[in-house]
C-alpha atoms as a PDB file:
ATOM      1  CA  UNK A   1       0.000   0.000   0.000  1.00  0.00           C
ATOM      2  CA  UNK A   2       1.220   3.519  -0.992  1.00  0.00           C
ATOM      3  CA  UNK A   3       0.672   6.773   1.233  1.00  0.00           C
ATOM      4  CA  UNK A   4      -0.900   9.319  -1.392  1.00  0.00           C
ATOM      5  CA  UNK A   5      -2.141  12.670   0.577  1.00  0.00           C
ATOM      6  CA  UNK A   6      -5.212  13.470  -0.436  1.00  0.00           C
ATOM      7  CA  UNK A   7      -4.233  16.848   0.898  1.00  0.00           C
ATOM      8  CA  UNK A   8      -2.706  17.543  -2.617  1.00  0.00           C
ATOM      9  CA  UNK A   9      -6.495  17.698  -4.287  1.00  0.00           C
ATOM     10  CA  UNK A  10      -7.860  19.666  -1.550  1.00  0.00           C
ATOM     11  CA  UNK A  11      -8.257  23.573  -1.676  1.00  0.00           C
ATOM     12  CA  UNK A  12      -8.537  25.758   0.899  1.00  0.00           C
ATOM     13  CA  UNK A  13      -9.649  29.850   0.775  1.00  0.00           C
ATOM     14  CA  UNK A  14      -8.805  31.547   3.621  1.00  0.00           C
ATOM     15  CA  UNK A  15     -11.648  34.214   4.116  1.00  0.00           C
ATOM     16  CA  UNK A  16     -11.289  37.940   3.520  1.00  0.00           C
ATOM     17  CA  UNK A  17     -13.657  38.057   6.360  1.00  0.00           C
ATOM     18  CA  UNK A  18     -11.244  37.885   8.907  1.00  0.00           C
ATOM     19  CA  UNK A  19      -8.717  40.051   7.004  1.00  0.00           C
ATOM     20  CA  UNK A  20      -6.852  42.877   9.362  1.00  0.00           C
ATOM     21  CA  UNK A  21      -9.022  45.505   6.962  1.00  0.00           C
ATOM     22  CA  UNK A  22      -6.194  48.489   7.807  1.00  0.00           C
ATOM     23  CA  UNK A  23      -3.840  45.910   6.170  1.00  0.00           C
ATOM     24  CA  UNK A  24      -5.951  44.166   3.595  1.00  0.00           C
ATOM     25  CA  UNK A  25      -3.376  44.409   0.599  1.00  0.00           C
ATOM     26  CA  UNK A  26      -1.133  42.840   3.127  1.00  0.00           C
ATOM     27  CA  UNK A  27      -3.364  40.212   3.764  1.00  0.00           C
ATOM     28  CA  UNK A  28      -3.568  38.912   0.438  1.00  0.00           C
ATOM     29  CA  UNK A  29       0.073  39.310  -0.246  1.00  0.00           C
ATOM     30  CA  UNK A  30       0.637  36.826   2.466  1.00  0.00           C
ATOM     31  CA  UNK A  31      -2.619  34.358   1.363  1.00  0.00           C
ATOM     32  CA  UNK A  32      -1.227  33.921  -1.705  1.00  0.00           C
ATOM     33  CA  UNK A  33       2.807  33.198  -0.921  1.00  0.00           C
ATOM     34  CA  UNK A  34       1.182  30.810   1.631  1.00  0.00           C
ATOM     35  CA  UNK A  35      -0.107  28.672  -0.882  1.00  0.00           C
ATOM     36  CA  UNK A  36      -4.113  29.162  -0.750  1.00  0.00           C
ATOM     37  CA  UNK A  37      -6.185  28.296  -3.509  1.00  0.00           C
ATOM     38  CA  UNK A  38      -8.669  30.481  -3.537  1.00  0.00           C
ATOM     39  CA  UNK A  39      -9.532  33.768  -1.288  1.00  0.00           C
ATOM     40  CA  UNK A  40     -13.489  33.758   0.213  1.00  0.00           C
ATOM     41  CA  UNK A  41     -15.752  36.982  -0.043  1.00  0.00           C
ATOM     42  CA  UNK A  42     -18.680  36.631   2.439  1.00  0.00           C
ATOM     43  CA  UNK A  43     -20.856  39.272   1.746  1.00  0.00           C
ATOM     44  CA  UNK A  44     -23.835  39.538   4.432  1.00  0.00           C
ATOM     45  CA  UNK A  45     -27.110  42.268   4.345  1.00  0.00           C
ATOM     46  CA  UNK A  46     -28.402  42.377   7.353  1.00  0.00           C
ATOM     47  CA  UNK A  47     -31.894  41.186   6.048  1.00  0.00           C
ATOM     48  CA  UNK A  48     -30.852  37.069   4.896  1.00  0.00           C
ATOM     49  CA  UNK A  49     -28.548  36.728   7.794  1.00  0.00           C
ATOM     50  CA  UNK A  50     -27.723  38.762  11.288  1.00  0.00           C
ATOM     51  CA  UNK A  51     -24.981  40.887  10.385  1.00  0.00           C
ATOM     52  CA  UNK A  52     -23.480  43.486   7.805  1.00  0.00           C
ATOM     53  CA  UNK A  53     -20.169  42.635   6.128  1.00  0.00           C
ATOM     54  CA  UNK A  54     -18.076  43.480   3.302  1.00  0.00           C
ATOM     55  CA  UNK A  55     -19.376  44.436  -0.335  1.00  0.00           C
ATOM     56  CA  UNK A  56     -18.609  45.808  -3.939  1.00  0.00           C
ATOM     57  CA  UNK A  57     -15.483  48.857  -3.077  1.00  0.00           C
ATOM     58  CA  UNK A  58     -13.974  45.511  -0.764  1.00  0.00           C
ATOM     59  CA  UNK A  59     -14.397  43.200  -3.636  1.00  0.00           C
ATOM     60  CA  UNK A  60     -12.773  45.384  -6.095  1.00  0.00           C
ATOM     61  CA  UNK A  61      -9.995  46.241  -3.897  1.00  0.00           C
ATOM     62  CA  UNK A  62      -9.189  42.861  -3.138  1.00  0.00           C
ATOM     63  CA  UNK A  63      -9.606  42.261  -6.828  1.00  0.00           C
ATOM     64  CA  UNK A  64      -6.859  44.408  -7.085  1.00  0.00           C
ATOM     65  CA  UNK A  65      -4.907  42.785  -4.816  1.00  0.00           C
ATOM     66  CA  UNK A  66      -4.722  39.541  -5.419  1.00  0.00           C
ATOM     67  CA  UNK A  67      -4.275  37.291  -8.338  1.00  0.00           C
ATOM     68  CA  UNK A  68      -6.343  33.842  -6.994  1.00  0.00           C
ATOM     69  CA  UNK A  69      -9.549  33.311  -7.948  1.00  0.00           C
ATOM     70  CA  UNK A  70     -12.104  35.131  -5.767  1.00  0.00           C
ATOM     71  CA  UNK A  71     -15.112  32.933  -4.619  1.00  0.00           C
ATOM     72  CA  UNK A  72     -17.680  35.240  -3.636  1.00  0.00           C
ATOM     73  CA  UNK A  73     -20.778  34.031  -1.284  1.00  0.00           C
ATOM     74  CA  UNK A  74     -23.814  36.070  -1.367  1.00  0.00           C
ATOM     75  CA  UNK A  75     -25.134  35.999   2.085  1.00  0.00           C
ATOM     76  CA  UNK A  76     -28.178  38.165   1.040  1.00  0.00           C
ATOM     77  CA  UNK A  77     -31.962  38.867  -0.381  1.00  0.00           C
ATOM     78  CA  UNK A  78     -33.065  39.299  -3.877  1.00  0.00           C
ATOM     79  CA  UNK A  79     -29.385  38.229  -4.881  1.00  0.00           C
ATOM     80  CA  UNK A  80     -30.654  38.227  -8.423  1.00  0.00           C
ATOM     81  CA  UNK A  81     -30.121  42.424  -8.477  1.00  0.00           C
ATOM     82  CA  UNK A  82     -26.666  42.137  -7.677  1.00  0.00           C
ATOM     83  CA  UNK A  83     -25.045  39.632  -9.776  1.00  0.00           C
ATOM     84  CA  UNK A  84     -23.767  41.276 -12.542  1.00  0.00           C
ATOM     85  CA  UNK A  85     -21.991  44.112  -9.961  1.00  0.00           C
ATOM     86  CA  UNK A  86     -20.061  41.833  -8.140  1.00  0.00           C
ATOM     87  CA  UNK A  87     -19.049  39.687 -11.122  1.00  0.00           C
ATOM     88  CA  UNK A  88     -17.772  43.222 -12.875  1.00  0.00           C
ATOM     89  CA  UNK A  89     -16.161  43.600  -9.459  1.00  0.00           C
ATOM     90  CA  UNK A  90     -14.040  40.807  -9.368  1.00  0.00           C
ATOM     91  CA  UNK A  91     -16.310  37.686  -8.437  1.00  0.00           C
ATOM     92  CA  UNK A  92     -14.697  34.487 -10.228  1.00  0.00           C
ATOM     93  CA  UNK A  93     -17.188  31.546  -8.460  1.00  0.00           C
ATOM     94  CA  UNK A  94     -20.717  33.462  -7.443  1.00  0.00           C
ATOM     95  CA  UNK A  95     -22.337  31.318  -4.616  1.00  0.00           C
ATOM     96  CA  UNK A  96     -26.209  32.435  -3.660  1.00  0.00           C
ATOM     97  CA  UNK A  97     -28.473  30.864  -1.044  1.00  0.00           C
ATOM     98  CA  UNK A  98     -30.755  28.181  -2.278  1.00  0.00           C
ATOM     99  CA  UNK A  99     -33.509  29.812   0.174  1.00  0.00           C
ATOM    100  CA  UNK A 100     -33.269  33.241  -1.447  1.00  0.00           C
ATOM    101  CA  UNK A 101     -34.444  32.811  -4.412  1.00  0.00           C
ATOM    102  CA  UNK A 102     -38.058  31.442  -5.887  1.00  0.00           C
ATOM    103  CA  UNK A 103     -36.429  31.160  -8.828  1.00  0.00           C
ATOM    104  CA  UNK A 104     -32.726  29.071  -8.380  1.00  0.00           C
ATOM    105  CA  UNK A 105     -32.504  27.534 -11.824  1.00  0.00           C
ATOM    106  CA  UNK A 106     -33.034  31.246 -13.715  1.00  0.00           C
ATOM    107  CA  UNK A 107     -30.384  32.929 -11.465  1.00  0.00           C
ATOM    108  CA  UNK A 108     -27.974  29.676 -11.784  1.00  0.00           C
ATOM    109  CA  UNK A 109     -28.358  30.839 -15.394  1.00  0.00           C
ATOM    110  CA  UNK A 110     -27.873  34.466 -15.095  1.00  0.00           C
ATOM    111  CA  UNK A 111     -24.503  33.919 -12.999  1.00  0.00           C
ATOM    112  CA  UNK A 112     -23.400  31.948 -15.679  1.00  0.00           C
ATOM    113  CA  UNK A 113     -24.337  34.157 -18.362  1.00  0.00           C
ATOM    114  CA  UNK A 114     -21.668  36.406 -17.037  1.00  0.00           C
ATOM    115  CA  UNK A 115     -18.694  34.008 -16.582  1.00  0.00           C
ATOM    116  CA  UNK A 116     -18.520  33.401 -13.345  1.00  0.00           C
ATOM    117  CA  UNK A 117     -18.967  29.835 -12.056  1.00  0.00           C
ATOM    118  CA  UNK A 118     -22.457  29.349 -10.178  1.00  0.00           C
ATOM    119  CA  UNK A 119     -22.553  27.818  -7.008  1.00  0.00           C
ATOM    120  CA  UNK A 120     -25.438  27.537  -4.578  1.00  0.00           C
ATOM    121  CA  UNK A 121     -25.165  27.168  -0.576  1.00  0.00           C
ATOM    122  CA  UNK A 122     -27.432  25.349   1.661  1.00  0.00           C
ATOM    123  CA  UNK A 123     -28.404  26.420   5.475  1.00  0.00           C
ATOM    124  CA  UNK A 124     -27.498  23.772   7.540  1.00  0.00           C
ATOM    125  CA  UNK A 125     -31.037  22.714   8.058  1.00  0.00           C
ATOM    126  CA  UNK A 126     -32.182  22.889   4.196  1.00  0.00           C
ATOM    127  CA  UNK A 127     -32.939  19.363   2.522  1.00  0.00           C
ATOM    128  CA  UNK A 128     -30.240  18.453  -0.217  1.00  0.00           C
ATOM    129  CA  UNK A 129     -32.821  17.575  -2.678  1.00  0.00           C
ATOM    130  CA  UNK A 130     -33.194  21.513  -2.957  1.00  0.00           C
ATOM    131  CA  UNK A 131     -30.292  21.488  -5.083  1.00  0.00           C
ATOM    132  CA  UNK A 132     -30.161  17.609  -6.765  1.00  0.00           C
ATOM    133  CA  UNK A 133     -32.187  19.375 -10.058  1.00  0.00           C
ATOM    134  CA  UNK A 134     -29.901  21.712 -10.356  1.00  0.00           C
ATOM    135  CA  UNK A 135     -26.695  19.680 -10.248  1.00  0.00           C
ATOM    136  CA  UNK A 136     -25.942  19.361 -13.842  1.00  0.00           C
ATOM    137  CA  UNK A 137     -25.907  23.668 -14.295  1.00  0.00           C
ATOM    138  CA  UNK A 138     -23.245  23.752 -10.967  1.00  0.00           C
ATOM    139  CA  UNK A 139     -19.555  23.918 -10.609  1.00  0.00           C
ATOM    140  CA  UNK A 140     -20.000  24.113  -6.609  1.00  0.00           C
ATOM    141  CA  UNK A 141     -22.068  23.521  -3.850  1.00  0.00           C
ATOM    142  CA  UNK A 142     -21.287  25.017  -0.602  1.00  0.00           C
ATOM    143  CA  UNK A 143     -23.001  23.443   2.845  1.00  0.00           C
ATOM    144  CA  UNK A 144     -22.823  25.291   5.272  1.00  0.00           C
ATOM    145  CA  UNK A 145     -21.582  23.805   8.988  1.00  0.00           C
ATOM    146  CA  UNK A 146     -22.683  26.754  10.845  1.00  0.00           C
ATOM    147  CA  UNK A 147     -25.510  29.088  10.882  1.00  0.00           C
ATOM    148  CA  UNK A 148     -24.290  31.606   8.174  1.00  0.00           C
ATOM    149  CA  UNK A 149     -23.663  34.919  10.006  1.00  0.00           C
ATOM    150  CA  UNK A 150     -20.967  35.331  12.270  1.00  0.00           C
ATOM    151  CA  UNK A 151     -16.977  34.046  11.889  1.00  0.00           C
ATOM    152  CA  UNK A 152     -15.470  32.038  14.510  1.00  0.00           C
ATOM    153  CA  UNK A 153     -18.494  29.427  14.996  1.00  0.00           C
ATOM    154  CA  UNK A 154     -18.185  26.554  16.500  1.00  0.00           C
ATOM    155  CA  UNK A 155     -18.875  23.218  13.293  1.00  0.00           C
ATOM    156  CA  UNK A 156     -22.173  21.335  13.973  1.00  0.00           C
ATOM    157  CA  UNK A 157     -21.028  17.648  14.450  1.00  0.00           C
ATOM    158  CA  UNK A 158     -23.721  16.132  12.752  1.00  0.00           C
ATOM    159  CA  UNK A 159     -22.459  17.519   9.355  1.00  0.00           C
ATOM    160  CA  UNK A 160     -19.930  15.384   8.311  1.00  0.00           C
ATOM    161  CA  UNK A 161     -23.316  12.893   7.674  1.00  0.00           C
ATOM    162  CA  UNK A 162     -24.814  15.806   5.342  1.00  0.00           C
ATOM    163  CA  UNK A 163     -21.885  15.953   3.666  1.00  0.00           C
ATOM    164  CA  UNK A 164     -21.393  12.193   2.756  1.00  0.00           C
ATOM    165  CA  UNK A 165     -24.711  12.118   1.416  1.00  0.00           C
ATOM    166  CA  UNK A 166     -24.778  15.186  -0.554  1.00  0.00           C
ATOM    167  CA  UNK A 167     -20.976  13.570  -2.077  1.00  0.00           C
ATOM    168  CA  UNK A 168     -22.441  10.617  -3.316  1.00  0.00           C
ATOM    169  CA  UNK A 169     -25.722  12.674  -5.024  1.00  0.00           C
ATOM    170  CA  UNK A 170     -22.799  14.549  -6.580  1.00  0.00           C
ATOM    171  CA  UNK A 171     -20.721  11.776  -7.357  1.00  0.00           C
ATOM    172  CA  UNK A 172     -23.897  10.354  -9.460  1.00  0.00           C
ATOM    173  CA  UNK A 173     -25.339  13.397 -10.630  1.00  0.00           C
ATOM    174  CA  UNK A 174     -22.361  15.708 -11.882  1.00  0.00           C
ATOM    175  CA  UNK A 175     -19.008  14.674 -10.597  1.00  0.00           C
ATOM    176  CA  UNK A 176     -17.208  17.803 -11.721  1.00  0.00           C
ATOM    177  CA  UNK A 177     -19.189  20.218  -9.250  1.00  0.00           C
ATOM    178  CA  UNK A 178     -17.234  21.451  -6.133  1.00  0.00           C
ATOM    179  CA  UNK A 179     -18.140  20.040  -2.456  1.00  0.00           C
ATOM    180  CA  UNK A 180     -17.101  23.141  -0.460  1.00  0.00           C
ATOM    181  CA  UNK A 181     -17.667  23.297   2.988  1.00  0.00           C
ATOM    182  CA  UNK A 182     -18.165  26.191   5.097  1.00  0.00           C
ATOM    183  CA  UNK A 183     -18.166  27.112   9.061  1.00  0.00           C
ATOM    184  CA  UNK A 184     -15.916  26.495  11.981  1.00  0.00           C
ATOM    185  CA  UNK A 185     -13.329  24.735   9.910  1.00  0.00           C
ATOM    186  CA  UNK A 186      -9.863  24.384  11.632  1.00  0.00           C
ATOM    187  CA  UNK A 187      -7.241  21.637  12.174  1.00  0.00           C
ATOM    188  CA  UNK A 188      -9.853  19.381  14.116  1.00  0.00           C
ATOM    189  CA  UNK A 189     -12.541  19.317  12.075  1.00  0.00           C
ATOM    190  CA  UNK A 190     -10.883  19.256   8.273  1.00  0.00           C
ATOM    191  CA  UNK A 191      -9.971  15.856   8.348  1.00  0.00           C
ATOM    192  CA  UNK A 192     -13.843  14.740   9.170  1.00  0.00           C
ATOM    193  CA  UNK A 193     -14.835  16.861   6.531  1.00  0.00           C
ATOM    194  CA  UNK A 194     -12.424  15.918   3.720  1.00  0.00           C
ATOM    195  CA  UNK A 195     -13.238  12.223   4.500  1.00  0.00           C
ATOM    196  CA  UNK A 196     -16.789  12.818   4.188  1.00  0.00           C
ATOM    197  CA  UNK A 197     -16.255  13.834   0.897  1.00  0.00           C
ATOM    198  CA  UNK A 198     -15.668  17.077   0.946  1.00  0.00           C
ATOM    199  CA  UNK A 199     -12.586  18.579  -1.728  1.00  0.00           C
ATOM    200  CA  UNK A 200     -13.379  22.982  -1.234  1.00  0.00           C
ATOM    201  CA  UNK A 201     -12.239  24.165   2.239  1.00  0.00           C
ATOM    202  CA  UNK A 202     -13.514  27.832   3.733  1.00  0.00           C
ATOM    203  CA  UNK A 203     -11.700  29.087   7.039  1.00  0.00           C
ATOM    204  CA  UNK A 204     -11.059  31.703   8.447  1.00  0.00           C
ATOM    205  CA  UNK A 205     -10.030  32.397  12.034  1.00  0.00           C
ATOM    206  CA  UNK A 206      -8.269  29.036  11.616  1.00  0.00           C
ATOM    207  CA  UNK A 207      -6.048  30.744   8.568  1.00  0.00           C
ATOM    208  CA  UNK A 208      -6.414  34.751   9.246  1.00  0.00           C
ATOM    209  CA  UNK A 209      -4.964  35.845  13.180  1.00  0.00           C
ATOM    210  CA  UNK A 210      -2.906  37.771  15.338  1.00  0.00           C
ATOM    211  CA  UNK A 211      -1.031  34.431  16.697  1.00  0.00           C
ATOM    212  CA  UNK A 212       0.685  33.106  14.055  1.00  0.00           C
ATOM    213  CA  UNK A 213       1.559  33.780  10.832  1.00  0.00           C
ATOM    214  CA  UNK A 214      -0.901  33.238   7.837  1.00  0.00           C
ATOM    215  CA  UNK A 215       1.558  30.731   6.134  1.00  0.00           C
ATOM    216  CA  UNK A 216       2.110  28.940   9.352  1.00  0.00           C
ATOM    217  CA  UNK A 217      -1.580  28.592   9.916  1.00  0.00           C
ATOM    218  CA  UNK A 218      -2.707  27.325   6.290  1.00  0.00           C
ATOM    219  CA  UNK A 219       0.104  24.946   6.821  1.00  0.00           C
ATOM    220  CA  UNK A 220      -1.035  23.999   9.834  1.00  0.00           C
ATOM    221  CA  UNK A 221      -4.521  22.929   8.274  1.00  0.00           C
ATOM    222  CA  UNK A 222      -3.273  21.657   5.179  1.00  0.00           C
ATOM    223  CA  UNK A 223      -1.642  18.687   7.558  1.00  0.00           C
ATOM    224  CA  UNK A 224      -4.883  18.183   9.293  1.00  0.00           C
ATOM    225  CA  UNK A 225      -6.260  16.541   5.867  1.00  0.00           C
ATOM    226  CA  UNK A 226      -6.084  12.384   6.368  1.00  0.00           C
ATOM    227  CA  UNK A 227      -3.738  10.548   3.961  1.00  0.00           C
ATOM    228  CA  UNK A 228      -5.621   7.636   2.366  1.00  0.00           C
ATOM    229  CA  UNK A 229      -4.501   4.361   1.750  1.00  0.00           C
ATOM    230  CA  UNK A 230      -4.525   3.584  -2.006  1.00  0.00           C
ATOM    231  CA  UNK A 231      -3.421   0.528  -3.654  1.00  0.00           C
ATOM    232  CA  UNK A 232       0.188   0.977  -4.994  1.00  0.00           C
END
């Protein structure tokens, strides 16, 4: 049997969210010489979820300072008026809530229609069949292990379950889509995730402090991913 790390096919995108704003370009300089796939935009409204964030002068700043892909998730209502804006802003992967929007399949198509990959995120409590339909038209879906809202959750331990079942609908349905998870993500909980199926990794307290160093931390995540067994 030889060791291969899985770890290799995993991504991870530290979130802006938990950027030092005063030191944003800064930030990013140090996200991307650490090795991160991706960088996260949460953008919240106050209206879909509990709390005001970051949105379009952030995105295009951070546009500006980075060259990753930006995966941008649209923590808001009627996300349908804003798509275009934050795809001219910089959005590479546009991610919108399955429960706001009556009309998921149309705005799947409109994100597309501008380039940017579609994703669509589930609440933590939101059947998976919401999204089986739509499969075929995604490259990601994003479940969410905490109540969107607020960094620095703590992960729901009954997701890892969620996860495995919403791999193998994916697995059947339209195995190029994305599996990213989302929520209290850190060195302890990656490896249940990853195993469960998951290959799209969101953190951001875990990557993004004051105590160590943002390559130190990514690192630090990166060897909290299980090796598998595969048959040399």
């Amino acid at each position: 049997m030889t060791p291969v790390p899985d770890r290799i096919a995993i991504r991870i995108g530290p979130s802006v969210l938990s950027a030092n704003f005063l030191e944003l370009g800064n930030d990013l300089r140090e996200i991307e010489a650490a090795g991160a796939d991706f960088v996260h935009f949460d953008v919240m409204d106050g209206r879909f979820v509990p709390n005001i964030s970051i949105g379009l002068p952030v995105l295009a700043a951070t546009r500006a300072g980075t060259g990753l892909p930006i995966d941008v998730h649209l923590m808001i209502v009627e996300p349908e008026r804003w798509i275009r804006a934050f795809r001219d802003a910089g959005a590479d992967r546009l991610t919108v809530h399955a429960e706001a929007s009556p009309h998921l399949h149309r705005l799947v198509q409109e994100i597309e229609s501008t380039g940017a990959i579609p994703g669509v995120a589930l609440n933590p409590a939101t059947p998976l069949s919401v999204v089986e339909e739509l499969l075929p038209f995604l490259g990601q879906v994003l479940v969410m292990t905490v109540n969107p809202g607020f960094g620095g959750q703590s992960f729901i331990p009954t997701m890892p379950g969620r996860i495995e079942r919403l791999r193998r609908m994916i697995d059947r349905v339209n195995s190029a889509c994305r599996l990213q998870v989302d929520g209290g993500i850190n060195r302890e909980t990656i490896g249940a995730v990853v195993e469960a199926g998951a290959d799209t990794i969101v953190a951001g307290t875990a990557v993004i402090n004051r105590s160590a160093p943002i390559a130190d931390n990514l690192a630090a995540l990166r060897a909290g991913i299980p090796v598998r067994e595969l048959p040399s």
